[in-house]
PDB file of N, CA and C in Angstrom:
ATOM      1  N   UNK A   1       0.849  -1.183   0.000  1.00  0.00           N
ATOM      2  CA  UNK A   1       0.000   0.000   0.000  1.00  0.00           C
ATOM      3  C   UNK A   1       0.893   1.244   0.000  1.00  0.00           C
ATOM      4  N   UNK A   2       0.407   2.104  -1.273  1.00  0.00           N
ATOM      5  CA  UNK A   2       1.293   2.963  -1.099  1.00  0.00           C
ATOM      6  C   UNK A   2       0.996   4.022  -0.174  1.00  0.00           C
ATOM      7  N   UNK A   3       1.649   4.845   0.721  1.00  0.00           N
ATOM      8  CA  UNK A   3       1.221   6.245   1.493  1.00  0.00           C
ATOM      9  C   UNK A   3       1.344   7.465   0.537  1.00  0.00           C
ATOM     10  N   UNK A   4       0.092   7.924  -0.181  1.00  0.00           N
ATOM     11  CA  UNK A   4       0.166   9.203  -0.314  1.00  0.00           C
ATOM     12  C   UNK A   4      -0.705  10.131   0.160  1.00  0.00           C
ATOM     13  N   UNK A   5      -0.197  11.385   0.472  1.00  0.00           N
ATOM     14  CA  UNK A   5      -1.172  12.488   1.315  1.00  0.00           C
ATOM     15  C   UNK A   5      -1.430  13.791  -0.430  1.00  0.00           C
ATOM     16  N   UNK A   6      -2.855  14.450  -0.224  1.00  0.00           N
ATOM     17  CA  UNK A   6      -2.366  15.167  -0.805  1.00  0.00           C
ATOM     18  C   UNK A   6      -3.185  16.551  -0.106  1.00  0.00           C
ATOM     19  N   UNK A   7      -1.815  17.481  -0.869  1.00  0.00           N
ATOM     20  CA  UNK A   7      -1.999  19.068   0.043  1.00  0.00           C
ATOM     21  C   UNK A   7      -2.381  20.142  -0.881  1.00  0.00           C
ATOM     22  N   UNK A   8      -3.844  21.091  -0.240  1.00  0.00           N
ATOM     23  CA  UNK A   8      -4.506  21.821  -1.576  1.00  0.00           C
ATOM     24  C   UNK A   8      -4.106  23.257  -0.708  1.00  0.00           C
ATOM     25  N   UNK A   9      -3.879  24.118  -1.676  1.00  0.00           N
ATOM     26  CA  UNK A   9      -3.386  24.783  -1.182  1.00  0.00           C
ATOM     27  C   UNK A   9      -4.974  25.933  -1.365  1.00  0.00           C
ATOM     28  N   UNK A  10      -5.564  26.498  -0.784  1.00  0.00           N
ATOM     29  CA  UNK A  10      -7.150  26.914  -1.045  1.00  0.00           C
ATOM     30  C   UNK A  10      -6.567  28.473  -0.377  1.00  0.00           C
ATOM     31  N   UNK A  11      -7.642  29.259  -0.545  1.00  0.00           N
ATOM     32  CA  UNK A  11      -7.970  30.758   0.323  1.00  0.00           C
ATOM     33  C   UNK A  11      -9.154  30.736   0.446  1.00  0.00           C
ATOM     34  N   UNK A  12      -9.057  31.432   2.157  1.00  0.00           N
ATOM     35  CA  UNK A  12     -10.373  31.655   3.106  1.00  0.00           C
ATOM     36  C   UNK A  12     -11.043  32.300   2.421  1.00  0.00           C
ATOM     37  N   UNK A  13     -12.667  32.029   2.702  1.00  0.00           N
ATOM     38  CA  UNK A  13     -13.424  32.444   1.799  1.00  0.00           C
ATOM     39  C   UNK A  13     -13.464  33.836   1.856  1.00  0.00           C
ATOM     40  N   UNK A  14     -13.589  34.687   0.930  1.00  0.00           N
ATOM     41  CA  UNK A  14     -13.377  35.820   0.941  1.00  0.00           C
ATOM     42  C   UNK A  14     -12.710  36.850   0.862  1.00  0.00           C
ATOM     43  N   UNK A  15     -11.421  36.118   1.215  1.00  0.00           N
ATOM     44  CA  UNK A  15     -10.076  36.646   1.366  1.00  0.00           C
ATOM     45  C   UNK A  15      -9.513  36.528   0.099  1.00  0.00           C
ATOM     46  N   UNK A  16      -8.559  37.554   0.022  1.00  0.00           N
ATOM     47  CA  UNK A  16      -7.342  37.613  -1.549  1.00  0.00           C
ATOM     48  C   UNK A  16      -5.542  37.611  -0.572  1.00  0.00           C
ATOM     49  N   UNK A  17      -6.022  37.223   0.279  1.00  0.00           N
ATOM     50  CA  UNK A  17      -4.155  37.116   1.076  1.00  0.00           C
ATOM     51  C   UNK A  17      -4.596  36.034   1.788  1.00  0.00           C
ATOM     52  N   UNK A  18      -5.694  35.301   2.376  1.00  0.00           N
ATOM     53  CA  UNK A  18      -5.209  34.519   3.967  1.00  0.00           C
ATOM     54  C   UNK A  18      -5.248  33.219   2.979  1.00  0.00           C
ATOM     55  N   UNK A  19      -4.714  32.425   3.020  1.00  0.00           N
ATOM     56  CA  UNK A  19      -4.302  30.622   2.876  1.00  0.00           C
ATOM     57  C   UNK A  19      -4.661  30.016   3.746  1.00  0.00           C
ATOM     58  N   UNK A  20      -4.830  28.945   3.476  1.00  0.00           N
ATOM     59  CA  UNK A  20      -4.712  27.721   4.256  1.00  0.00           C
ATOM     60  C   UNK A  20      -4.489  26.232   3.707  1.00  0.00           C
ATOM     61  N   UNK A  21      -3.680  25.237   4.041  1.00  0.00           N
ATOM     62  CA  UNK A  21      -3.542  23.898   2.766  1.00  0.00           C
ATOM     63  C   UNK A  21      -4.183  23.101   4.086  1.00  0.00           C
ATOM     64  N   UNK A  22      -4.823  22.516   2.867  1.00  0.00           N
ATOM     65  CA  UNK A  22      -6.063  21.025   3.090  1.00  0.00           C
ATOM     66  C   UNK A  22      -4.979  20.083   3.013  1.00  0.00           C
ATOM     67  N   UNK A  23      -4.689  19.127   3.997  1.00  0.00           N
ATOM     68  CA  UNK A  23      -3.381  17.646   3.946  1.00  0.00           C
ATOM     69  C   UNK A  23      -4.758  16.744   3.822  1.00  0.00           C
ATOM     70  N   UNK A  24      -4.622  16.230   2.883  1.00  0.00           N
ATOM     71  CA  UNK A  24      -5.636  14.823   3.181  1.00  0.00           C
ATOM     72  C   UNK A  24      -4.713  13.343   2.954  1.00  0.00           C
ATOM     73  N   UNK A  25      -4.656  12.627   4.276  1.00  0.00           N
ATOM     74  CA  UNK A  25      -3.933  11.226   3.734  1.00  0.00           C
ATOM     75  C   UNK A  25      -5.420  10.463   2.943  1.00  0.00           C
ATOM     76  N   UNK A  26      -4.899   9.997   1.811  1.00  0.00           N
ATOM     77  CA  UNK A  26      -5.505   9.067   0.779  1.00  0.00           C
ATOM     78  C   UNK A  26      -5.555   7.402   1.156  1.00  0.00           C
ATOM     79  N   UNK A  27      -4.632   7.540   2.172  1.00  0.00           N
ATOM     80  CA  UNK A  27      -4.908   6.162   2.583  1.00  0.00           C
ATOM     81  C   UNK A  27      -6.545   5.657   3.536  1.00  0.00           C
ATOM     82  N   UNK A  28      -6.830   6.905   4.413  1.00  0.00           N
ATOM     83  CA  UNK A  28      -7.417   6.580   5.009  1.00  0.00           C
ATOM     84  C   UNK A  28      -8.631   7.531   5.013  1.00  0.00           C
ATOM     85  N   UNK A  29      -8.119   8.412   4.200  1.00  0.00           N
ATOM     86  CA  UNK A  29      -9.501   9.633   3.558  1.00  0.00           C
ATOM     87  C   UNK A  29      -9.226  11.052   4.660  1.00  0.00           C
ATOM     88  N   UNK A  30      -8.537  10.670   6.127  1.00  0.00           N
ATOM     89  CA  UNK A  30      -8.144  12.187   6.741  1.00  0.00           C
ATOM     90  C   UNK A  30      -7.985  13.269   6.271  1.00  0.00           C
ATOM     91  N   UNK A  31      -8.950  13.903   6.641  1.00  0.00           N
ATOM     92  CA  UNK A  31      -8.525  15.792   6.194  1.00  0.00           C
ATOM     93  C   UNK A  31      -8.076  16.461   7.582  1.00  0.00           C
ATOM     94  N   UNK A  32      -7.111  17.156   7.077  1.00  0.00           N
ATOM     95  CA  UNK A  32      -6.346  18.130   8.200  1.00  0.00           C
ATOM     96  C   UNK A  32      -6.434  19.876   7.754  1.00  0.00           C
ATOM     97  N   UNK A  33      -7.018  20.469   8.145  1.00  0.00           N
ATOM     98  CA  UNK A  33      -6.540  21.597   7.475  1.00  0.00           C
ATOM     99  C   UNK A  33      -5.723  22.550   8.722  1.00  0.00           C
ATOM    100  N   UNK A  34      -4.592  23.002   7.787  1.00  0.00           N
ATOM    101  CA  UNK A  34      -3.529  23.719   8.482  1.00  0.00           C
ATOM    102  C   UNK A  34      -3.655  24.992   8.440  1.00  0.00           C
ATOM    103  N   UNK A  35      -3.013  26.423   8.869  1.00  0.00           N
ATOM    104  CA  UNK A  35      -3.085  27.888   8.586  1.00  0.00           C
ATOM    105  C   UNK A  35      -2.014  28.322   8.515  1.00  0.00           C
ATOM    106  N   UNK A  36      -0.600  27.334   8.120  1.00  0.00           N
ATOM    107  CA  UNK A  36       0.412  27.957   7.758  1.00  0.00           C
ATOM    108  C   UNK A  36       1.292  26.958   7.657  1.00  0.00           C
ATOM    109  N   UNK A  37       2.334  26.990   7.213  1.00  0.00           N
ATOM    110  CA  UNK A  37       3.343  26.154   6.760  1.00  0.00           C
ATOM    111  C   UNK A  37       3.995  25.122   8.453  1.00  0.00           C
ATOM    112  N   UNK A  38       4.108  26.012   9.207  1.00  0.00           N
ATOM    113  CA  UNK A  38       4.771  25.370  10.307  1.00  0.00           C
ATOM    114  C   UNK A  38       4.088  24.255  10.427  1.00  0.00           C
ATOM    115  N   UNK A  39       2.272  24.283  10.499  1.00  0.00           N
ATOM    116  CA  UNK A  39       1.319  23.786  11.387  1.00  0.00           C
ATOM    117  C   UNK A  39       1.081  22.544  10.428  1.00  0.00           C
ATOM    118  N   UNK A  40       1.316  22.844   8.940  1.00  0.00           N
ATOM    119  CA  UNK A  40       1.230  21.438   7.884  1.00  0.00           C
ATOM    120  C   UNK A  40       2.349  20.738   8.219  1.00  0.00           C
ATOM    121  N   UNK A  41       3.641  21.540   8.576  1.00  0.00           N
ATOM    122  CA  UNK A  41       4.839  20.187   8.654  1.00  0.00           C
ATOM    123  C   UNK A  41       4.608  19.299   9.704  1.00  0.00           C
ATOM    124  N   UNK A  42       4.051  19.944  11.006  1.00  0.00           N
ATOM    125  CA  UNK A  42       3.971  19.448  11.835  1.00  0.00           C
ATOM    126  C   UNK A  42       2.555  18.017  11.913  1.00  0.00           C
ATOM    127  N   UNK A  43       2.054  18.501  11.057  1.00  0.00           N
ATOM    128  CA  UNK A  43       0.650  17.681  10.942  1.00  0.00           C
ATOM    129  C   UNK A  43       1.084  16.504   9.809  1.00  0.00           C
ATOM    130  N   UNK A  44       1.874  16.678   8.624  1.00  0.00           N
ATOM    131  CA  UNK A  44       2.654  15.794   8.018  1.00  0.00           C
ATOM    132  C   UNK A  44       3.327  14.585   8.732  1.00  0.00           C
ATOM    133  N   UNK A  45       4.121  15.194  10.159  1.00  0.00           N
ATOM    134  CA  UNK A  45       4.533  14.357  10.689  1.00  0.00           C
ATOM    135  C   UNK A  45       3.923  13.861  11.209  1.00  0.00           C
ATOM    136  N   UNK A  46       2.864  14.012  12.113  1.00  0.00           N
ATOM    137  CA  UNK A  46       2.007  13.629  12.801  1.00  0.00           C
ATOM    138  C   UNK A  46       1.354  12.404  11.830  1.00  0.00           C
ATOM    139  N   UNK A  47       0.642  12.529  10.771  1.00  0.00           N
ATOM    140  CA  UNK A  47       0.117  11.621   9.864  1.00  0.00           C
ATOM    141  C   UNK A  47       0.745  10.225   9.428  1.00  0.00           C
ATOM    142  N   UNK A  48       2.125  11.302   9.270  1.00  0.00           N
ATOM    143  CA  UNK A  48       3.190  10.016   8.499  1.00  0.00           C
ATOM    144  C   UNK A  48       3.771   9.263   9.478  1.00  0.00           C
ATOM    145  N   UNK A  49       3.532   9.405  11.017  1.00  0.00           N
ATOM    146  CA  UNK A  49       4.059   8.744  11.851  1.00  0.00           C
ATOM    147  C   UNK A  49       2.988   7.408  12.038  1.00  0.00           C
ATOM    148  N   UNK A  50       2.063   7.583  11.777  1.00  0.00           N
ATOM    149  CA  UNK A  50       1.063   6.215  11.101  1.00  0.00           C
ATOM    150  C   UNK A  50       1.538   5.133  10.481  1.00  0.00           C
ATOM    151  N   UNK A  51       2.433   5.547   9.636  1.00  0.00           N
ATOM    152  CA  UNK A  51       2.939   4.479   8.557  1.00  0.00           C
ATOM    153  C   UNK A  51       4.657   4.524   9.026  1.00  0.00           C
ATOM    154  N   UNK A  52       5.339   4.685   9.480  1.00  0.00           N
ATOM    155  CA  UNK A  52       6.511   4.258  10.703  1.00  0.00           C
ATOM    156  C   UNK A  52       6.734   5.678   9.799  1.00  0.00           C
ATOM    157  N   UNK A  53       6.474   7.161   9.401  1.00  0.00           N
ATOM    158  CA  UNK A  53       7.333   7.930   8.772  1.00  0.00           C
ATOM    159  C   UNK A  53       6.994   7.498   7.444  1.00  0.00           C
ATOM    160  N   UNK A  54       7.142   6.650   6.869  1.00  0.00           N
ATOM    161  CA  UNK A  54       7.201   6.339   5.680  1.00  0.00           C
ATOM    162  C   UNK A  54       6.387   7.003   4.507  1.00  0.00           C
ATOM    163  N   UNK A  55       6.392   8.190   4.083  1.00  0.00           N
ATOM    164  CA  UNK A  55       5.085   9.036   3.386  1.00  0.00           C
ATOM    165  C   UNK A  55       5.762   8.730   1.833  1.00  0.00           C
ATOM    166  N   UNK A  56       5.437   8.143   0.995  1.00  0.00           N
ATOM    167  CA  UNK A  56       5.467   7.630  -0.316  1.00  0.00           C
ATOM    168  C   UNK A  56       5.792   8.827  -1.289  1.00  0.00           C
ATOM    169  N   UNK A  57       4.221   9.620  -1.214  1.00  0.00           N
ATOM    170  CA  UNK A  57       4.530  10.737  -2.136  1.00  0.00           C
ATOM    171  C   UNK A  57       3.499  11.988  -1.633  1.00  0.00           C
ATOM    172  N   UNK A  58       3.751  13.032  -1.937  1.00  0.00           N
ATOM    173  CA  UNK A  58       2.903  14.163  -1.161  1.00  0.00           C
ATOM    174  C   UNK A  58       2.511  15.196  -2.869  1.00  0.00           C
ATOM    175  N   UNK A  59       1.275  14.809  -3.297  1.00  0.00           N
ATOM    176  CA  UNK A  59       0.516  15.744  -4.111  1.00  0.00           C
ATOM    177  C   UNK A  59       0.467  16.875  -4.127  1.00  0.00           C
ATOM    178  N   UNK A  60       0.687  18.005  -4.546  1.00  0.00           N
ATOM    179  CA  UNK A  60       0.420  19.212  -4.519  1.00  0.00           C
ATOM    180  C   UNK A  60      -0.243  20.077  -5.601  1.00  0.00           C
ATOM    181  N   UNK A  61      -1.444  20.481  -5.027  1.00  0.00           N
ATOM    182  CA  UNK A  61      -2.532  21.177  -5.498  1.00  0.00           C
ATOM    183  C   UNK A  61      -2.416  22.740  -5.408  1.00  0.00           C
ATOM    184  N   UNK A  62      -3.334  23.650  -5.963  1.00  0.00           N
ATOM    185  CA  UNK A  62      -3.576  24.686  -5.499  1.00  0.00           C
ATOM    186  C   UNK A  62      -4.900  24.546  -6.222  1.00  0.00           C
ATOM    187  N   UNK A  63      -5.996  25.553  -5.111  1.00  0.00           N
ATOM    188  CA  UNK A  63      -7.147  26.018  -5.787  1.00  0.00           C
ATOM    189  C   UNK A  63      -7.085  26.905  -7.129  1.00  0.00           C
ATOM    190  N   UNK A  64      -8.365  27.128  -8.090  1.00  0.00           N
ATOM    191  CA  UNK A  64      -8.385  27.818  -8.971  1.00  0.00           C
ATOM    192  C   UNK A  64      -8.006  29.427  -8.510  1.00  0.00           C
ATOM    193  N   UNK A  65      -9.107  30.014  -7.363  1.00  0.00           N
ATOM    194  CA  UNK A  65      -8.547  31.257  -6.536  1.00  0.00           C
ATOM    195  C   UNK A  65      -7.192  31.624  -6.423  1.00  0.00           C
ATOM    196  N   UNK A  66      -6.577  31.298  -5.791  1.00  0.00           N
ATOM    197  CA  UNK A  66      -5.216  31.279  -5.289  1.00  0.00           C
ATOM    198  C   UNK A  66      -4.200  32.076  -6.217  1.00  0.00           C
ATOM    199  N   UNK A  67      -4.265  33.508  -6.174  1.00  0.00           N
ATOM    200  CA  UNK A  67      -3.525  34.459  -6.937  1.00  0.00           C
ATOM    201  C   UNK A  67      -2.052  33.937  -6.657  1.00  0.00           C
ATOM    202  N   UNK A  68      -1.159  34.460  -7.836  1.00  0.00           N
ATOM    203  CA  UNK A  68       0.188  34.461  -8.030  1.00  0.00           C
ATOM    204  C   UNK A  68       0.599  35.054  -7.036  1.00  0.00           C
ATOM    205  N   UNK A  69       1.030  36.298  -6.224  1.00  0.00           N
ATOM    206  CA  UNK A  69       1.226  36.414  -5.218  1.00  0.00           C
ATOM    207  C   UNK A  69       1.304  35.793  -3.888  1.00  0.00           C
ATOM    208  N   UNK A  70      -0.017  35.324  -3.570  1.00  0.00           N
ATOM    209  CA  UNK A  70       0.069  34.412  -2.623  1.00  0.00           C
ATOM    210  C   UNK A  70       0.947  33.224  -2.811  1.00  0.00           C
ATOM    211  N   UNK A  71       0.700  32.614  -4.279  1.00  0.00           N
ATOM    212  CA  UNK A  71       1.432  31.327  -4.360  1.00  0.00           C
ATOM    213  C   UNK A  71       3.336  31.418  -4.116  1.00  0.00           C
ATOM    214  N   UNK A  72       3.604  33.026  -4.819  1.00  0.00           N
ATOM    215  CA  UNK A  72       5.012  32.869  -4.746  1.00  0.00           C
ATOM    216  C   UNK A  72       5.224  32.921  -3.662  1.00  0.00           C
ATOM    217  N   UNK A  73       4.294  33.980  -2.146  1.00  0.00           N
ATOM    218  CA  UNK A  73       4.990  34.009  -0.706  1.00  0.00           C
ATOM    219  C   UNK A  73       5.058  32.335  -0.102  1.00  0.00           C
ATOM    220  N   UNK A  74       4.596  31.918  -0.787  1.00  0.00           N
ATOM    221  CA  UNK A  74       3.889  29.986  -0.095  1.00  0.00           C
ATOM    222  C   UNK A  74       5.194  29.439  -0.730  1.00  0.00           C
ATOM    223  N   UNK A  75       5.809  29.757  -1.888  1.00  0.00           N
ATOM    224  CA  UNK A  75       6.827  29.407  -2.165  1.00  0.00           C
ATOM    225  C   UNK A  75       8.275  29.630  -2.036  1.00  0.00           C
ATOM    226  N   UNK A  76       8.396  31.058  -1.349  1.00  0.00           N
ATOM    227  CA  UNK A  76       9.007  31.240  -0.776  1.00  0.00           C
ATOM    228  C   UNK A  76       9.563  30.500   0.642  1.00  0.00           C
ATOM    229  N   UNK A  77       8.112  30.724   1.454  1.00  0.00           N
ATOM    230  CA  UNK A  77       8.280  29.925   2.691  1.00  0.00           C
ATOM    231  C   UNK A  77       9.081  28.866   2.772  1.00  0.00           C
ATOM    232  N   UNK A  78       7.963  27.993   1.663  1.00  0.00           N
ATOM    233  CA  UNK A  78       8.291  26.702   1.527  1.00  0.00           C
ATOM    234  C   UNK A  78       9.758  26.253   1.515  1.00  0.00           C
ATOM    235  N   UNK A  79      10.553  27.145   0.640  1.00  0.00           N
ATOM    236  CA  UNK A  79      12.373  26.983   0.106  1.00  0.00           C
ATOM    237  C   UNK A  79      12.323  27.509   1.404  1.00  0.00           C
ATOM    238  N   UNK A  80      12.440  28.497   2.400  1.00  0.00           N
ATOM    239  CA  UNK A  80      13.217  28.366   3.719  1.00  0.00           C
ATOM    240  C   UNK A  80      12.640  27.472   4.778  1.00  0.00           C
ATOM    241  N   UNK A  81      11.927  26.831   4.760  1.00  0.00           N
ATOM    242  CA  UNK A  81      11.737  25.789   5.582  1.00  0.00           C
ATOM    243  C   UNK A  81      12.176  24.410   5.357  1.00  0.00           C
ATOM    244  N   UNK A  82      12.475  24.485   4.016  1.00  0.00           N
ATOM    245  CA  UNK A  82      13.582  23.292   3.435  1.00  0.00           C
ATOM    246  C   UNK A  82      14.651  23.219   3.809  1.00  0.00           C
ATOM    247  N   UNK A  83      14.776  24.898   3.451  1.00  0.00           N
ATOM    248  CA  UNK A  83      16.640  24.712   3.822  1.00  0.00           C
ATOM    249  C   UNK A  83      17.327  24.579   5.598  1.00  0.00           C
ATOM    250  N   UNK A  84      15.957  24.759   6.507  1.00  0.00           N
ATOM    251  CA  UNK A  84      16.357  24.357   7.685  1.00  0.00           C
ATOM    252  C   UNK A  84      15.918  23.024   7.909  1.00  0.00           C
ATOM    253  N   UNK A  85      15.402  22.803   7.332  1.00  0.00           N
ATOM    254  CA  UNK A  85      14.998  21.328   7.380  1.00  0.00           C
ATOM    255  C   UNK A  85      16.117  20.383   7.434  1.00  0.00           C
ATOM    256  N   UNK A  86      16.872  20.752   6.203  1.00  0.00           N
ATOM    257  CA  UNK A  86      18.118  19.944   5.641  1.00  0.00           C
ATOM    258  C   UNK A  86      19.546  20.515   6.409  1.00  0.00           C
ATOM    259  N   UNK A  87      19.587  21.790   6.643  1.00  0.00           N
ATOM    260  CA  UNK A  87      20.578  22.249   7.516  1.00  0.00           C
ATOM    261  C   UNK A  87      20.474  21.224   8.936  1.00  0.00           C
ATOM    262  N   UNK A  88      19.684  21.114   9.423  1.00  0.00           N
ATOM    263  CA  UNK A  88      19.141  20.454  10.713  1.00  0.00           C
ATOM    264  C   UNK A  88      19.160  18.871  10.155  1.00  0.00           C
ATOM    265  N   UNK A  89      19.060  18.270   9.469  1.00  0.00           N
ATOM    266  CA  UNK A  89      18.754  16.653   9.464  1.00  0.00           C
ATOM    267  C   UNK A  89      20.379  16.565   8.558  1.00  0.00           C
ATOM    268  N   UNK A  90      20.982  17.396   7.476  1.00  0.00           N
ATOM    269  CA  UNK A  90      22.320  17.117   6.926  1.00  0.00           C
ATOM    270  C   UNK A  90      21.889  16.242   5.739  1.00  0.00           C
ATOM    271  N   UNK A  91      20.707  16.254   5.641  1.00  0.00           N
ATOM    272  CA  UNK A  91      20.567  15.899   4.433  1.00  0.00           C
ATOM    273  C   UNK A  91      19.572  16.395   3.567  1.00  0.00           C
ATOM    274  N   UNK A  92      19.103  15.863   2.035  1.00  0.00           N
ATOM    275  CA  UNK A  92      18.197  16.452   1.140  1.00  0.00           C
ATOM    276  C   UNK A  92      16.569  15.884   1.596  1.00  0.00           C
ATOM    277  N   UNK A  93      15.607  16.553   1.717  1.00  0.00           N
ATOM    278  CA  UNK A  93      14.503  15.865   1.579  1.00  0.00           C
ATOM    279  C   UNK A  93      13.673  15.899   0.037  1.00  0.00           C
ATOM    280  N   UNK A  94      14.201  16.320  -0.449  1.00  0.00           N
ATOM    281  CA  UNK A  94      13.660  16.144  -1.919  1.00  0.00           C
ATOM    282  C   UNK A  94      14.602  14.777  -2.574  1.00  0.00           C
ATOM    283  N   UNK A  95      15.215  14.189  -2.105  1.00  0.00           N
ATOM    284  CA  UNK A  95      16.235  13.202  -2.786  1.00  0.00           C
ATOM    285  C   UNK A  95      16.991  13.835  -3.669  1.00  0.00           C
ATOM    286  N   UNK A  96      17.416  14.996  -4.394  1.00  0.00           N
ATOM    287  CA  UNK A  96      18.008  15.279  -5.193  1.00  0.00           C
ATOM    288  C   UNK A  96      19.555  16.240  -4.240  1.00  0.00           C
ATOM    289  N   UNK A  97      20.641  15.658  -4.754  1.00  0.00           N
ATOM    290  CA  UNK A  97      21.883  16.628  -4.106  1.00  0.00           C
ATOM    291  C   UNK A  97      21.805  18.147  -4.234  1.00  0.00           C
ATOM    292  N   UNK A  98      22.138  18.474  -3.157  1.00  0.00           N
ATOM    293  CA  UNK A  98      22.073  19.940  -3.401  1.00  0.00           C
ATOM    294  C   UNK A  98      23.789  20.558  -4.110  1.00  0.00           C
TER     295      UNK A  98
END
């Protein structure tokens, strides 16, 4: 069985700045919704600690809404929370060498 989660990246209704990503594991149909990057990693782990850690592959969505702006600050984030990620563990989590 494979583990995949997948993460939508949506905006509060109404809003043109606030985010939030939907984690749903596919294994078991769980929806999590997070309000910021910290609170998804942490809920990632939390999920993937189900399957010993072992998370297969992680989907990534965005809603139709979801202006360019928002997406690049989400992408931003995202690259510095990598790079402490990997500063801190000494290694890649994308599998690819840096």
């Amino acid at each position: 069985m494979a583990v995949i989660f997948e993460s939508t990246i949506k905006m509060l209704e109404g809003s043109k700045e606030d985010w939030f990503i939907e984690l749903k594991d596919c294994v078991d149909d769980r929806v999590v919704i997070c309000a910021d990057l910290a609170e998804y990693s942490k809920k990632v782990e939390e999920l993937g600690a189900d399957y010993g850690g072992n998370i297969d592959e992680v989907i990534w969505m965005k809603a139709d809404d979801v202006p360019l702006p928002v997406m690049d600050n989400i992408r931003f984030e995202m690259s510095k929370l990598q790079r402490e990620i990997e500063e801190e563990t000494g290694k890649s989590i994308t599998g690819e060498d840096s």
